[in-house]
PDB file of N, CA and C in Angstrom:
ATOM      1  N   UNK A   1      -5.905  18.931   4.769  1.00  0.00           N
ATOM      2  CA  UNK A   1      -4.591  19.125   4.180  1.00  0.00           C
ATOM      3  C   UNK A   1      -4.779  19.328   2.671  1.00  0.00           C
ATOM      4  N   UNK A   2      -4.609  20.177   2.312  1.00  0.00           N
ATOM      5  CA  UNK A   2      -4.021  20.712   0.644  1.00  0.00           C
ATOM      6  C   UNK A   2      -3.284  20.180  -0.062  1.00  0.00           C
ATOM      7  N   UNK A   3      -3.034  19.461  -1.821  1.00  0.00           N
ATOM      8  CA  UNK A   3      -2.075  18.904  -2.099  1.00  0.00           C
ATOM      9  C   UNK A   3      -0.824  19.862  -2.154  1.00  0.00           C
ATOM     10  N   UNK A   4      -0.884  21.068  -2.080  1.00  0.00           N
ATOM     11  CA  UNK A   4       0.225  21.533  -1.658  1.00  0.00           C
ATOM     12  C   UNK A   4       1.249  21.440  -0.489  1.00  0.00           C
ATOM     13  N   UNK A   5       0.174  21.457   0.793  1.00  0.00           N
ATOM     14  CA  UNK A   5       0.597  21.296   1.914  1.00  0.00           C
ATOM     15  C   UNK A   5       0.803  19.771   1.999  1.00  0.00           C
ATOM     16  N   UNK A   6       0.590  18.862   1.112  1.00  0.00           N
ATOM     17  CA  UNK A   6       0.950  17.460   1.331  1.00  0.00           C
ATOM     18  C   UNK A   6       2.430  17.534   0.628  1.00  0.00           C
ATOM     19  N   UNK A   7       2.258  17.845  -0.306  1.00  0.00           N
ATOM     20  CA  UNK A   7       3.748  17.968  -1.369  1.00  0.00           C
ATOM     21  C   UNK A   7       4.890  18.528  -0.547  1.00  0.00           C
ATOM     22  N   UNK A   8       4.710  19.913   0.307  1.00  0.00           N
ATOM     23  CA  UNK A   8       5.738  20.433   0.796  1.00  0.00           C
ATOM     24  C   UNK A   8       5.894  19.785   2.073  1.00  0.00           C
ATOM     25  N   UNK A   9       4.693  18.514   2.977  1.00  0.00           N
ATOM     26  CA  UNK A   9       5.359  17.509   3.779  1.00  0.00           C
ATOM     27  C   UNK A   9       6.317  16.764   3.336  1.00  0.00           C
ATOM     28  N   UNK A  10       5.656  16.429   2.021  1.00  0.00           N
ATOM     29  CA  UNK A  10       6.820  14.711   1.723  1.00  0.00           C
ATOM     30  C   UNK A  10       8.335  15.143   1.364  1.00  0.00           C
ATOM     31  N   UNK A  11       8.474  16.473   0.671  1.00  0.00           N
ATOM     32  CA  UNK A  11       9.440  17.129   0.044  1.00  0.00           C
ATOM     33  C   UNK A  11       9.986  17.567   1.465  1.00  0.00           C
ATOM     34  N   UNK A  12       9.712  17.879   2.676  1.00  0.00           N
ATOM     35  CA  UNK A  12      10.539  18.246   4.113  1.00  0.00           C
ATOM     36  C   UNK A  12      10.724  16.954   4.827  1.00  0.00           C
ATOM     37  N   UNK A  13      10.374  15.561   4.286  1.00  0.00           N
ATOM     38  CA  UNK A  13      10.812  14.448   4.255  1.00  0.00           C
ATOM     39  C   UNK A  13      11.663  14.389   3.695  1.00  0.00           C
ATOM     40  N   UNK A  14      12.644  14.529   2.810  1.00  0.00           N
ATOM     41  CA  UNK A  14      13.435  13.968   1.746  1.00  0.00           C
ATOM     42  C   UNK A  14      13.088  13.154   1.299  1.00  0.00           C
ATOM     43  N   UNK A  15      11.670  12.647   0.868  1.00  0.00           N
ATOM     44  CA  UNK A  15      11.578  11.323   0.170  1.00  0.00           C
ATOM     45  C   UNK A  15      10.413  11.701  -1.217  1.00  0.00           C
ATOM     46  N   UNK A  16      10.909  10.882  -1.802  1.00  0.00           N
ATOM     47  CA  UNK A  16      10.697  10.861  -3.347  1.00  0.00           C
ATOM     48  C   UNK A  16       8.895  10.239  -2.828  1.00  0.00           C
ATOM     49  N   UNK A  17       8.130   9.950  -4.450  1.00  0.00           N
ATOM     50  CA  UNK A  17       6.955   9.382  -3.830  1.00  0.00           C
ATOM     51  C   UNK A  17       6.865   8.267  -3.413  1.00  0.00           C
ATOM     52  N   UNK A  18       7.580   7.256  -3.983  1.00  0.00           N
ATOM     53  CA  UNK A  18       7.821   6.152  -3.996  1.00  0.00           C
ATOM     54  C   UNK A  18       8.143   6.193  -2.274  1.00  0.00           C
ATOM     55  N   UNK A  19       8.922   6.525  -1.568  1.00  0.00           N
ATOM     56  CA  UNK A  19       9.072   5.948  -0.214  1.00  0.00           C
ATOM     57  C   UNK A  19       8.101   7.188   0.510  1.00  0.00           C
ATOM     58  N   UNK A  20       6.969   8.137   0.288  1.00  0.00           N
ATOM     59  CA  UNK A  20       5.999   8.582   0.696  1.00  0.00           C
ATOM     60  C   UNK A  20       4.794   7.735   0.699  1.00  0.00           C
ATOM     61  N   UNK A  21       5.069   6.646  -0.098  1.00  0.00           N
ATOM     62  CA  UNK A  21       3.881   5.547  -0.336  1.00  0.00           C
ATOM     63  C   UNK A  21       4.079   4.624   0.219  1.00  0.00           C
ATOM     64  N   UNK A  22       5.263   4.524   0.509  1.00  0.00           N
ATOM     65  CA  UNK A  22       5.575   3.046   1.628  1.00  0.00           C
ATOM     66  C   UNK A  22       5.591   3.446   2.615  1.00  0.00           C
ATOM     67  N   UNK A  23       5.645   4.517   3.251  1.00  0.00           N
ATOM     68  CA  UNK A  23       5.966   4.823   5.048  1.00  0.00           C
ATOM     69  C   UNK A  23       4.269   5.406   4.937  1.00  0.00           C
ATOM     70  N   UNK A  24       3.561   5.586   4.180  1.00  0.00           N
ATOM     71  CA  UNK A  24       2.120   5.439   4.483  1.00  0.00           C
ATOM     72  C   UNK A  24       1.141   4.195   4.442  1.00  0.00           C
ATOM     73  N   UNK A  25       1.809   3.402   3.691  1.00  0.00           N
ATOM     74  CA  UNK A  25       0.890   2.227   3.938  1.00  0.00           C
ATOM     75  C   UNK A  25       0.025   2.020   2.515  1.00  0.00           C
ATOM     76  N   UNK A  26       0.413   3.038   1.180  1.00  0.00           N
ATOM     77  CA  UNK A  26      -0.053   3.604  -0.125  1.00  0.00           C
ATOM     78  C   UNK A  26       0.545   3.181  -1.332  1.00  0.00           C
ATOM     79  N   UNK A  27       0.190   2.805  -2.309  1.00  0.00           N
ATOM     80  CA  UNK A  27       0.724   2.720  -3.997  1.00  0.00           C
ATOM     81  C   UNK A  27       1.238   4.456  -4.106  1.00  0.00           C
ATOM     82  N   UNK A  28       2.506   4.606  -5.073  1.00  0.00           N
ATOM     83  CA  UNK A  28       2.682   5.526  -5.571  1.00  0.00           C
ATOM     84  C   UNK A  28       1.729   6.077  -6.351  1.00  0.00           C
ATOM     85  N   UNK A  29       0.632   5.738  -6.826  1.00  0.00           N
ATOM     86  CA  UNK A  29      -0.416   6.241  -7.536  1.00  0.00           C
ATOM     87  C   UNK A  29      -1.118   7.618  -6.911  1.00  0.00           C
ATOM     88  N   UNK A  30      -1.407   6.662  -5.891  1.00  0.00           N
ATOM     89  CA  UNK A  30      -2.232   7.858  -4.732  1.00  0.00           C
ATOM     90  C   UNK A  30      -0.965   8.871  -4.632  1.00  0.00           C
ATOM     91  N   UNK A  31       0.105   8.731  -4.188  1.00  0.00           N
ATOM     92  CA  UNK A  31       0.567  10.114  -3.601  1.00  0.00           C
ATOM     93  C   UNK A  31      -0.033  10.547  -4.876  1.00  0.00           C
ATOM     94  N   UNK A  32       0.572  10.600  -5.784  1.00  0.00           N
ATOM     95  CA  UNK A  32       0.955  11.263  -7.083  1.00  0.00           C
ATOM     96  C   UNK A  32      -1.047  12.225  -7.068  1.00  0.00           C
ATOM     97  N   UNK A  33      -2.120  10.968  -6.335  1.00  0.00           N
ATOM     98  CA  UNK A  33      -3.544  12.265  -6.956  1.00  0.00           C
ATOM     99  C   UNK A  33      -3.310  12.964  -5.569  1.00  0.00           C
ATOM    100  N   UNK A  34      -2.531  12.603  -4.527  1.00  0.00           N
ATOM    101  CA  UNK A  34      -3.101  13.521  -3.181  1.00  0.00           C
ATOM    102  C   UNK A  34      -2.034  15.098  -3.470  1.00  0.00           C
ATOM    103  N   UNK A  35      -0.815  15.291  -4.189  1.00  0.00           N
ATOM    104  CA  UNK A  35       0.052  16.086  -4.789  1.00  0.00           C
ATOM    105  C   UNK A  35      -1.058  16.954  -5.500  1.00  0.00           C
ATOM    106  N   UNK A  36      -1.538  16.279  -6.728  1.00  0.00           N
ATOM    107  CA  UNK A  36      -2.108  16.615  -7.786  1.00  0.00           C
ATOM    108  C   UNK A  36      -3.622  17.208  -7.232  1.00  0.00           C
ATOM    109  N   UNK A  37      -4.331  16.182  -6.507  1.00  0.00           N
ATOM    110  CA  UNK A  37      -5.611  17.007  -5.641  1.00  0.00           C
ATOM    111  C   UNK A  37      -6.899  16.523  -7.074  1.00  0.00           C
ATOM    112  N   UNK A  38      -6.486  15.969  -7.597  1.00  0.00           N
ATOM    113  CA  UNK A  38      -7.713  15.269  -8.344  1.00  0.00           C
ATOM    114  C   UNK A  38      -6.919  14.070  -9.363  1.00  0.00           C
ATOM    115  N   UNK A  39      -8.161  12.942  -9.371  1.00  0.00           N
ATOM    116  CA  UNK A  39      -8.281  11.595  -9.947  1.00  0.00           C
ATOM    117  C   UNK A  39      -9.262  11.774 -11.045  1.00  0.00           C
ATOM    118  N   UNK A  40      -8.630  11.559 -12.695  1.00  0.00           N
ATOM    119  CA  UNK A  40      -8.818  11.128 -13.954  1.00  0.00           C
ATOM    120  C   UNK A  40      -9.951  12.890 -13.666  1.00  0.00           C
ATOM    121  N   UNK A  41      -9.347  14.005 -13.557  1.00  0.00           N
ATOM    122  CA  UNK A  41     -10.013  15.328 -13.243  1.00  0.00           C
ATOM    123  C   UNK A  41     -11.644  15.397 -12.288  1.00  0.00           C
ATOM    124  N   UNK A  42     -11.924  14.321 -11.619  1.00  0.00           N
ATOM    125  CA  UNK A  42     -12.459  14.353 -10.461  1.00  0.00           C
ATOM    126  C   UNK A  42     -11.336  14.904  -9.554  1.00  0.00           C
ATOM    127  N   UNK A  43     -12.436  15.804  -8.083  1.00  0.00           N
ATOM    128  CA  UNK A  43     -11.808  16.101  -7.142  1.00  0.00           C
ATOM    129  C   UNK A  43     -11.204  14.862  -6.325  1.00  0.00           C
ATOM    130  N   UNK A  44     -10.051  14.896  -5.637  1.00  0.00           N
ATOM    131  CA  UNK A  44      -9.120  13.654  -4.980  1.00  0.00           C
ATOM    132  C   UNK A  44      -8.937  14.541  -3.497  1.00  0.00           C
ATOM    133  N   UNK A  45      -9.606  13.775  -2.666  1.00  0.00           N
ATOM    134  CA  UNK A  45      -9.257  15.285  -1.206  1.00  0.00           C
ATOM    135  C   UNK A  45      -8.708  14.145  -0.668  1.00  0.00           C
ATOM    136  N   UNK A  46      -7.627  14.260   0.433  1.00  0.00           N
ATOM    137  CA  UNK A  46      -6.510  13.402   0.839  1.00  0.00           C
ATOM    138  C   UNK A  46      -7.270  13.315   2.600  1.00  0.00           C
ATOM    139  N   UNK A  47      -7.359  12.170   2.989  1.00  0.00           N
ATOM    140  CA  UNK A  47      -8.078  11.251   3.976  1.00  0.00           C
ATOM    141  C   UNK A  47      -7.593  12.329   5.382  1.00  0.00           C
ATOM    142  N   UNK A  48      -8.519  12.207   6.212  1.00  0.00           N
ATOM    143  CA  UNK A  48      -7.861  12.731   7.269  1.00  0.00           C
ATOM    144  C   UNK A  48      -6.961  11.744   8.025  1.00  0.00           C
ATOM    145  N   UNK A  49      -6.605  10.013   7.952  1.00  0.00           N
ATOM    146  CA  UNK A  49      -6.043   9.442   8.694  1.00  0.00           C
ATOM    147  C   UNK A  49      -5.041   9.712   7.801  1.00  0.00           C
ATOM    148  N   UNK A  50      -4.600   9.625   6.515  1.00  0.00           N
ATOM    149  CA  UNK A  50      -3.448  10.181   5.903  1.00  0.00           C
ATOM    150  C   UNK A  50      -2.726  11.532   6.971  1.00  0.00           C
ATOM    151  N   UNK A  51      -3.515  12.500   6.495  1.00  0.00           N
ATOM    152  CA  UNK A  51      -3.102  13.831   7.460  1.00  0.00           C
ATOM    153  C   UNK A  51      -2.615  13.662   8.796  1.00  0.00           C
ATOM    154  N   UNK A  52      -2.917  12.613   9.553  1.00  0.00           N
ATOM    155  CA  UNK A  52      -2.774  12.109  10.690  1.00  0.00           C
ATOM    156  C   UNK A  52      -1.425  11.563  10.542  1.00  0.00           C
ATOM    157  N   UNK A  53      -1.659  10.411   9.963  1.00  0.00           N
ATOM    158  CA  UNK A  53       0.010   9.579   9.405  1.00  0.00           C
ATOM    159  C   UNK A  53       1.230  10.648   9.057  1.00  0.00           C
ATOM    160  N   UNK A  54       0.808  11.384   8.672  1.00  0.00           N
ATOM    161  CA  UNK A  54       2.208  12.493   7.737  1.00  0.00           C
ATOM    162  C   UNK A  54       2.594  12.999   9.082  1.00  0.00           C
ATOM    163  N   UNK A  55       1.764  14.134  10.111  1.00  0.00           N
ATOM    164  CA  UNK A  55       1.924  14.189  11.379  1.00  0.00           C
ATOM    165  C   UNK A  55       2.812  13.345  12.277  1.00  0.00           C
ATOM    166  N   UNK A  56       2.653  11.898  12.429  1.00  0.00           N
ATOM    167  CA  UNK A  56       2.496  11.465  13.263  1.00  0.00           C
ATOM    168  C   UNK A  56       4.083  10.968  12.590  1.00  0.00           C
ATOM    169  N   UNK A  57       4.560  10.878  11.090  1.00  0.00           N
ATOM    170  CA  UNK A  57       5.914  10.474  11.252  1.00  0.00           C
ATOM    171  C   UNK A  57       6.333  11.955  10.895  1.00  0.00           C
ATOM    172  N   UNK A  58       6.255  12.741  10.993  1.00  0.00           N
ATOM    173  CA  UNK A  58       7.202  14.075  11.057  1.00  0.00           C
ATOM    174  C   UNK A  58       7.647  14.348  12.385  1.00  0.00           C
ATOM    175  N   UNK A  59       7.331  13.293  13.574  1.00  0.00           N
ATOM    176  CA  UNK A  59       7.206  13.398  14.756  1.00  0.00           C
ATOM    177  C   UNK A  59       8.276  11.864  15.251  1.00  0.00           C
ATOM    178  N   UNK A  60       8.232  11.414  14.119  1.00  0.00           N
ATOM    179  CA  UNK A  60       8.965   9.777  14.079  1.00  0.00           C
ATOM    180  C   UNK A  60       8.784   8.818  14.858  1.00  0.00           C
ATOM    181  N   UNK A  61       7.146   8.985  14.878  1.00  0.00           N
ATOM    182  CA  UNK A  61       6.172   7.655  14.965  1.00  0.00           C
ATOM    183  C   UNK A  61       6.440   7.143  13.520  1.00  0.00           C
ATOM    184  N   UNK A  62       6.796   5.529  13.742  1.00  0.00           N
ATOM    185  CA  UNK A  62       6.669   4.865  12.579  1.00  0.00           C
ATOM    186  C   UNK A  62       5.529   3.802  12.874  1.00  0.00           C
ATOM    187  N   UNK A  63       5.454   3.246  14.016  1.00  0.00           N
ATOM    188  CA  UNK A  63       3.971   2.313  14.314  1.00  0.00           C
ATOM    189  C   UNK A  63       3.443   2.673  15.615  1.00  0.00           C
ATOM    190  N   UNK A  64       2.412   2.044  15.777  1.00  0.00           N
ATOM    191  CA  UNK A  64       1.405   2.512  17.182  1.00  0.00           C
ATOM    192  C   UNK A  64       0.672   1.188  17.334  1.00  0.00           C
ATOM    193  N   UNK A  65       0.362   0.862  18.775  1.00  0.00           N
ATOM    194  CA  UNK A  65       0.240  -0.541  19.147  1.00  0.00           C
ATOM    195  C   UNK A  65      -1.320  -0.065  19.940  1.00  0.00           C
ATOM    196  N   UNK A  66      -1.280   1.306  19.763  1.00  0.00           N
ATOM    197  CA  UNK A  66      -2.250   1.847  21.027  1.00  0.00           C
ATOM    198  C   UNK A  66      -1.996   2.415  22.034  1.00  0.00           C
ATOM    199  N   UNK A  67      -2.931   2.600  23.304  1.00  0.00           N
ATOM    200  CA  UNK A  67      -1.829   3.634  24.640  1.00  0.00           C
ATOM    201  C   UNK A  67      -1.222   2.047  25.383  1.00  0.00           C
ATOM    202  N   UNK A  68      -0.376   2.159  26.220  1.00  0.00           N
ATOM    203  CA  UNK A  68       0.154   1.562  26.823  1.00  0.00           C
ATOM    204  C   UNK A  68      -0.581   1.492  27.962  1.00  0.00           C
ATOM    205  N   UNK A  69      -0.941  -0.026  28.684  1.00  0.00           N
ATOM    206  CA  UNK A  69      -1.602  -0.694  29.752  1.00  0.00           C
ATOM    207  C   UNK A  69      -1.018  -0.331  31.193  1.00  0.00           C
ATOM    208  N   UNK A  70      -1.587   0.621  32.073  1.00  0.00           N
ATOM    209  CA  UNK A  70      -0.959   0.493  32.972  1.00  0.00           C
ATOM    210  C   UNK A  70      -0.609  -0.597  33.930  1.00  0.00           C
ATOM    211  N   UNK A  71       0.226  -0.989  35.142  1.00  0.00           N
ATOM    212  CA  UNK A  71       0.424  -2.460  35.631  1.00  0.00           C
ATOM    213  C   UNK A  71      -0.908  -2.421  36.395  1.00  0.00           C
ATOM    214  N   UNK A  72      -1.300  -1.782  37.122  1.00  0.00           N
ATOM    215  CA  UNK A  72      -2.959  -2.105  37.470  1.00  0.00           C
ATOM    216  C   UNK A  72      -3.559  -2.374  36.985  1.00  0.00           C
ATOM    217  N   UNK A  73      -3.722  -1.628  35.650  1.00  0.00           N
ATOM    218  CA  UNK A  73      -5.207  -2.068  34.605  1.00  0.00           C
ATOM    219  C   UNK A  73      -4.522  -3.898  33.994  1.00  0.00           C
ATOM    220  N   UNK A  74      -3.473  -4.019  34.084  1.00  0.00           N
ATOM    221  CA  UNK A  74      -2.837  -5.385  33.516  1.00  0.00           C
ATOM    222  C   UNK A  74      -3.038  -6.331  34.713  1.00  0.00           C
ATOM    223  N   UNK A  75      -2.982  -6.251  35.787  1.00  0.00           N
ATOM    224  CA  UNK A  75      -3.637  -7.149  36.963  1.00  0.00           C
ATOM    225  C   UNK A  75      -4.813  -7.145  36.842  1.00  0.00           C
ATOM    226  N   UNK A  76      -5.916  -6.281  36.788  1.00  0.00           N
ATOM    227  CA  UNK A  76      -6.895  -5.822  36.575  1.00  0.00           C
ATOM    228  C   UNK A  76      -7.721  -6.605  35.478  1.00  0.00           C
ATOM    229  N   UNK A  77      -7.145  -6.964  34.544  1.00  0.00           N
ATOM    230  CA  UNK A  77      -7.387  -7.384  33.099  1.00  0.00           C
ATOM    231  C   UNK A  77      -6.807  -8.982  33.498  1.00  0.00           C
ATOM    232  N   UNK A  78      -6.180  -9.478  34.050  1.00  0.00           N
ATOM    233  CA  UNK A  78      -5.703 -11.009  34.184  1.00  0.00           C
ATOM    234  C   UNK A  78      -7.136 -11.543  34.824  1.00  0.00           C
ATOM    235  N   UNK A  79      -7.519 -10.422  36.159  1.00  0.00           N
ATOM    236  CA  UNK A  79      -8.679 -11.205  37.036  1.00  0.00           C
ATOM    237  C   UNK A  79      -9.803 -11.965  36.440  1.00  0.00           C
TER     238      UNK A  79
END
């Protein structure tokens, strides 16, 4: 993901950085180098589980527990 293509996620969010940093799990700092694409003019390349997260609530996943246990594998798992 590109800080462009990150910028024009959070911005098709309606959210400022400040709540792009809380529904990621992030300080406003970071959005602001993953936007920008470099830290104190070092390169800043934005995580692939980030890229994942932005995905995954543009989709309105807000948490994940894992896959869900089927009732066999849950009998299965008591034995």
């Amino acid at each position: 993901m590109k800080p462009s293509e990150f910028k024009a996620w959070r911005k098709s969010m309606k959210w400022t950085q400040k709540e792009a940093a809380k529904h990621l799990g992030c300080k406003s700092r970071i959005i602001q180098y993953y936007e920008k694409g470099e830290r104190n003019g070092d390169p800043f390349e934005i995580p692939k589980a980030i890229e994942l997260a932005c995905y995954a609530l543009t989709l309105g996943v807000e948490s994940y527990s894992g896959p869900e246990i089927s009732k066999k594998a849950k009998k299965d798992k008591e034995k």
